[in-house]
C-alpha atoms as a PDB file:
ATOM      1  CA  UNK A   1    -101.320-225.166 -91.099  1.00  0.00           C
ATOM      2  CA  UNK A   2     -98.765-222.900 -89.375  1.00  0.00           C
ATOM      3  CA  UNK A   3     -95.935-222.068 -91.376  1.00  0.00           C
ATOM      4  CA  UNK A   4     -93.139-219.916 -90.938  1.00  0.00           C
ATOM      5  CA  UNK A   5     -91.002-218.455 -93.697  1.00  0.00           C
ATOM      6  CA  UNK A   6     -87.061-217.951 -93.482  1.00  0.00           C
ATOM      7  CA  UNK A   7     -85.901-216.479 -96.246  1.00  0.00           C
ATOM      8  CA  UNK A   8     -82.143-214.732 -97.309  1.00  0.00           C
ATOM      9  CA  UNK A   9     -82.983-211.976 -99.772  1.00  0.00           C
ATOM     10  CA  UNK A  10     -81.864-208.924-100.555  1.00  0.00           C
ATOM     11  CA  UNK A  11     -83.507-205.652 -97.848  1.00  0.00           C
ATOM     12  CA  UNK A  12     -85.283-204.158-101.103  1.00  0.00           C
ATOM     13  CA  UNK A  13     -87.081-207.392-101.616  1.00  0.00           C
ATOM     14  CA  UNK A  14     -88.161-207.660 -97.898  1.00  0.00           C
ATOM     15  CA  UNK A  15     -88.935-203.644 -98.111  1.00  0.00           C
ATOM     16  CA  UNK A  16     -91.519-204.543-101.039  1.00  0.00           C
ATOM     17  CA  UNK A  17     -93.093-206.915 -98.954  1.00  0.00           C
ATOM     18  CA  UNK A  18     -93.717-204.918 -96.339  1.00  0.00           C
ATOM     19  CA  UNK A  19     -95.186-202.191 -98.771  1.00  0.00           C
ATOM     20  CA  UNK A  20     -97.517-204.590-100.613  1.00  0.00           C
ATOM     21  CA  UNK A  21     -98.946-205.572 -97.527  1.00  0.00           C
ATOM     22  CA  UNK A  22     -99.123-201.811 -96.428  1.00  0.00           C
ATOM     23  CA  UNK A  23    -100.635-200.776 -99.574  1.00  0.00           C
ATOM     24  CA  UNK A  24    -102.985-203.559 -98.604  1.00  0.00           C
ATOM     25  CA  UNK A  25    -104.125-201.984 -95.462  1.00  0.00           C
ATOM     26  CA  UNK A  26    -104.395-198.617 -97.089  1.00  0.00           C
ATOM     27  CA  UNK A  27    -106.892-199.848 -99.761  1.00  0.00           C
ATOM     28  CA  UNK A  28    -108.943-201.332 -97.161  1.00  0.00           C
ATOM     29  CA  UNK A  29    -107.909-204.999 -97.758  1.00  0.00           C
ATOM     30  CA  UNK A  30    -106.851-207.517 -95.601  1.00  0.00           C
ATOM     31  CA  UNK A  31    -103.020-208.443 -96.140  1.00  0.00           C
ATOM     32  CA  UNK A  32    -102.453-211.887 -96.526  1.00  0.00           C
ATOM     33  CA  UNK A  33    -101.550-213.977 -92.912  1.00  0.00           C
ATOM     34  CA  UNK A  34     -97.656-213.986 -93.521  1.00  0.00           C
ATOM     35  CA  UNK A  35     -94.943-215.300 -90.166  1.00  0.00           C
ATOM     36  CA  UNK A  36     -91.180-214.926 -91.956  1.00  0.00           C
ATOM     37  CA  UNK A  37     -87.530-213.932 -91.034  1.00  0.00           C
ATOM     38  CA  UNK A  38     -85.327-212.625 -93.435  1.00  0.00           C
ATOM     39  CA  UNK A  39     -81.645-212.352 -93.836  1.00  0.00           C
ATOM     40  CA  UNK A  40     -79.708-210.667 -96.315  1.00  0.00           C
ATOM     41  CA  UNK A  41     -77.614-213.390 -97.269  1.00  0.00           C
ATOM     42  CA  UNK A  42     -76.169-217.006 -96.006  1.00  0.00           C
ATOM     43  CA  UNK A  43     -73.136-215.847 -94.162  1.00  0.00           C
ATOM     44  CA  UNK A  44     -75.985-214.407 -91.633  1.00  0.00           C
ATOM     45  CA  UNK A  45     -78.480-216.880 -91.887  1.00  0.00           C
ATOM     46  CA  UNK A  46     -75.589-219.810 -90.783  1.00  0.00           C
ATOM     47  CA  UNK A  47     -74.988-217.742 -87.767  1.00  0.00           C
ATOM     48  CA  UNK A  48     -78.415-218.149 -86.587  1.00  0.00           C
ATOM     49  CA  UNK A  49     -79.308-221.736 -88.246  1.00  0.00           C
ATOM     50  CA  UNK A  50     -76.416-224.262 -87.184  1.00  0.00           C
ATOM     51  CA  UNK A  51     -76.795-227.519 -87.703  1.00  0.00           C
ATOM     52  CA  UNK A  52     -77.099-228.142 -83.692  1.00  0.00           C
ATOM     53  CA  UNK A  53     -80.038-225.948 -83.883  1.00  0.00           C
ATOM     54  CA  UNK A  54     -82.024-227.630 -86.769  1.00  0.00           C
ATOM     55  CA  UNK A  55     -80.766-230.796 -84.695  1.00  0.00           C
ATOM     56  CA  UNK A  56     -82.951-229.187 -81.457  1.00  0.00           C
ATOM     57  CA  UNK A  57     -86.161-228.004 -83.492  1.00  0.00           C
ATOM     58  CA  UNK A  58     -86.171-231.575 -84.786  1.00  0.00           C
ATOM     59  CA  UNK A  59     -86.188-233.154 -81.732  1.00  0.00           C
ATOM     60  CA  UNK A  60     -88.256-230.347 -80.232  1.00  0.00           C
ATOM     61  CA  UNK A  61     -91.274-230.888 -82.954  1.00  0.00           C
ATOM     62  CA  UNK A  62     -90.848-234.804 -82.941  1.00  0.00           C
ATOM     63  CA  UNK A  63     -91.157-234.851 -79.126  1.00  0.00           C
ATOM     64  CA  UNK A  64     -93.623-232.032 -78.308  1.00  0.00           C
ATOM     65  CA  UNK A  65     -92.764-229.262 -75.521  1.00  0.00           C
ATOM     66  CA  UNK A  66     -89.946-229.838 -72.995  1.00  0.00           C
ATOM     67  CA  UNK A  67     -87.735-227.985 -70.651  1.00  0.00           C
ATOM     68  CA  UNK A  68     -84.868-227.308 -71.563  1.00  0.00           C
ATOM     69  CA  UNK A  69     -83.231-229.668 -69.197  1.00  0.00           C
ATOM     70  CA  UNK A  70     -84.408-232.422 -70.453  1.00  0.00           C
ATOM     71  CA  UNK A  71     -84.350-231.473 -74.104  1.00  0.00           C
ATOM     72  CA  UNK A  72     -80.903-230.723 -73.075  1.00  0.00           C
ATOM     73  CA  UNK A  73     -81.088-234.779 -71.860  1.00  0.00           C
ATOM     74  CA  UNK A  74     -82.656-235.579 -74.639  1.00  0.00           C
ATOM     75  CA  UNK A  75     -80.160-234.542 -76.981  1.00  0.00           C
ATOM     76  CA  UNK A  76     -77.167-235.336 -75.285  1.00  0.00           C
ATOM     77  CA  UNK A  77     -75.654-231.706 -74.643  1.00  0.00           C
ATOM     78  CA  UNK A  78     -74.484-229.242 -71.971  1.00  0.00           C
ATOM     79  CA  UNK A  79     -77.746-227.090 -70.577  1.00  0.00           C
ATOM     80  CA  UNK A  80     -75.750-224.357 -70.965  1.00  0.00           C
ATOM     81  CA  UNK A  81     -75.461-224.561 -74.705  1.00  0.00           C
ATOM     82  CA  UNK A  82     -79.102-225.859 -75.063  1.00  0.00           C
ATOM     83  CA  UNK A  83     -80.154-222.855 -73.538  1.00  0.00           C
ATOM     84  CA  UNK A  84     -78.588-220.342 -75.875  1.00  0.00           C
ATOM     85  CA  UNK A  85     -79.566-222.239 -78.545  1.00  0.00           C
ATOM     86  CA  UNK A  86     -83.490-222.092 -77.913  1.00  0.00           C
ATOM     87  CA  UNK A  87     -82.910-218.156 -76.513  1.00  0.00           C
ATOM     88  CA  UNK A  88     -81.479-217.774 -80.104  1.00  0.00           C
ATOM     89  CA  UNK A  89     -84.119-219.420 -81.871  1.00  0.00           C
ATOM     90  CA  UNK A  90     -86.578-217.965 -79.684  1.00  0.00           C
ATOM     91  CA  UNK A  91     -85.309-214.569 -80.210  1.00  0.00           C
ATOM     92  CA  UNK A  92     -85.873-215.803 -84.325  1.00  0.00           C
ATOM     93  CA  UNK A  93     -89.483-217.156 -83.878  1.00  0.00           C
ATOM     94  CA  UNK A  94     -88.623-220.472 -84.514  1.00  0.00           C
ATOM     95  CA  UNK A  95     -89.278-221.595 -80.789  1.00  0.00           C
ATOM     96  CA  UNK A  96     -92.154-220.564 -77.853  1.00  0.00           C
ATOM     97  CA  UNK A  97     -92.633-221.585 -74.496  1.00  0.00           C
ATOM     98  CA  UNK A  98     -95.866-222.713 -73.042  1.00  0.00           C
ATOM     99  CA  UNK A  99     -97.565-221.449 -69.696  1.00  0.00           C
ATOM    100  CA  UNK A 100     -95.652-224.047 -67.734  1.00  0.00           C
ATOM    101  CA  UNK A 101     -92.501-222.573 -68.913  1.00  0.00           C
ATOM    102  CA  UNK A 102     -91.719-225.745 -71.692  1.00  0.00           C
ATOM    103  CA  UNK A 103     -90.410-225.068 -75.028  1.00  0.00           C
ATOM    104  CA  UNK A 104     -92.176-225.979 -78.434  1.00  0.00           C
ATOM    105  CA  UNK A 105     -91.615-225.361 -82.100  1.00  0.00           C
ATOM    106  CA  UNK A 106     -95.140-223.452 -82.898  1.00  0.00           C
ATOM    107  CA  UNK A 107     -94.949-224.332 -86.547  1.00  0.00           C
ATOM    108  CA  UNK A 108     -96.201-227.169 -88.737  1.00  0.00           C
ATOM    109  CA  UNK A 109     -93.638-226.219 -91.185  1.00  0.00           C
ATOM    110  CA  UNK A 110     -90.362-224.002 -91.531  1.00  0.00           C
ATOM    111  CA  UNK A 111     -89.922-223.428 -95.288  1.00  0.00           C
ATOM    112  CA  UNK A 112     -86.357-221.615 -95.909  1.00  0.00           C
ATOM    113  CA  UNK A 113     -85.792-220.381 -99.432  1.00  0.00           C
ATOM    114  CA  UNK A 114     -82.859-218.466-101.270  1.00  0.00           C
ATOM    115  CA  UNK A 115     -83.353-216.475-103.875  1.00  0.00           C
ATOM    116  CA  UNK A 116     -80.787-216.638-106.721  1.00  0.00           C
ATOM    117  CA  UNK A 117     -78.918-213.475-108.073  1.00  0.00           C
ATOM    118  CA  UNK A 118     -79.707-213.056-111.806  1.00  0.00           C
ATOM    119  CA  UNK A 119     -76.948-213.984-114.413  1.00  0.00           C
ATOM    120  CA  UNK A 120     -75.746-210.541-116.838  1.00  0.00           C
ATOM    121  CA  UNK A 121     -77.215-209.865-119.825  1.00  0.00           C
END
């Protein structure tokens, strides 16, 4: 199953990441298979992640690779803002396009998590 990770966490948590699977390498192991995004918190992540563009991967992964024209069609919008939309997501791995130039959502699953700030002690 191909999954990608979105997550909103802080940049020292996505910095230990990388250096676990660094450290990893450097022992000679093979870091676990990992395809993520991160953002440092939600004002950032709703930027990218509008409700219009969860609306698109939906109807992208229920329908299977289109052009943009007609998943423009298909969703009742203006081309013009379709195509920002999937350049957006594109630019944020969430979207590819195929040989023939169609767009797809490459994933079997997107899982977004949050991490919670800690309460004081």
């Amino acid at each position: 199953m191909k999954k990608l990770h979105i997550e909103v966490q802080s940049a020292e948590a996505a910095l230990a990441r990388f250096g676990d699977a660094l450290q990893s390498v450097m022992d000679g192991r093979t870091p676990r298979a990992y395809a993520g995004v991160g953002f440092e918190n939600m004002a950032q992540f709703g930027e990218v992640f509008s409700p219009k563009r969860w609306e698109l991967v939906e109807a992208l992964k229920s329908t299977g690779p289109l052009t943009i024209y007609a998943l423009a069609k298909r969703l009742n919008r203006h081309y013009r803002n379709v195509h920002k939309d999937v350049s957006i997501l594109s630019d944020w791995l969430v979207i590819s396009k195929d040989e023939s130039g169609k767009v797809f959502v490459p994933w079997d699953e997107i899982d977004v998590r949050m991490a919670l700030a800690k309460q004081a002690a």
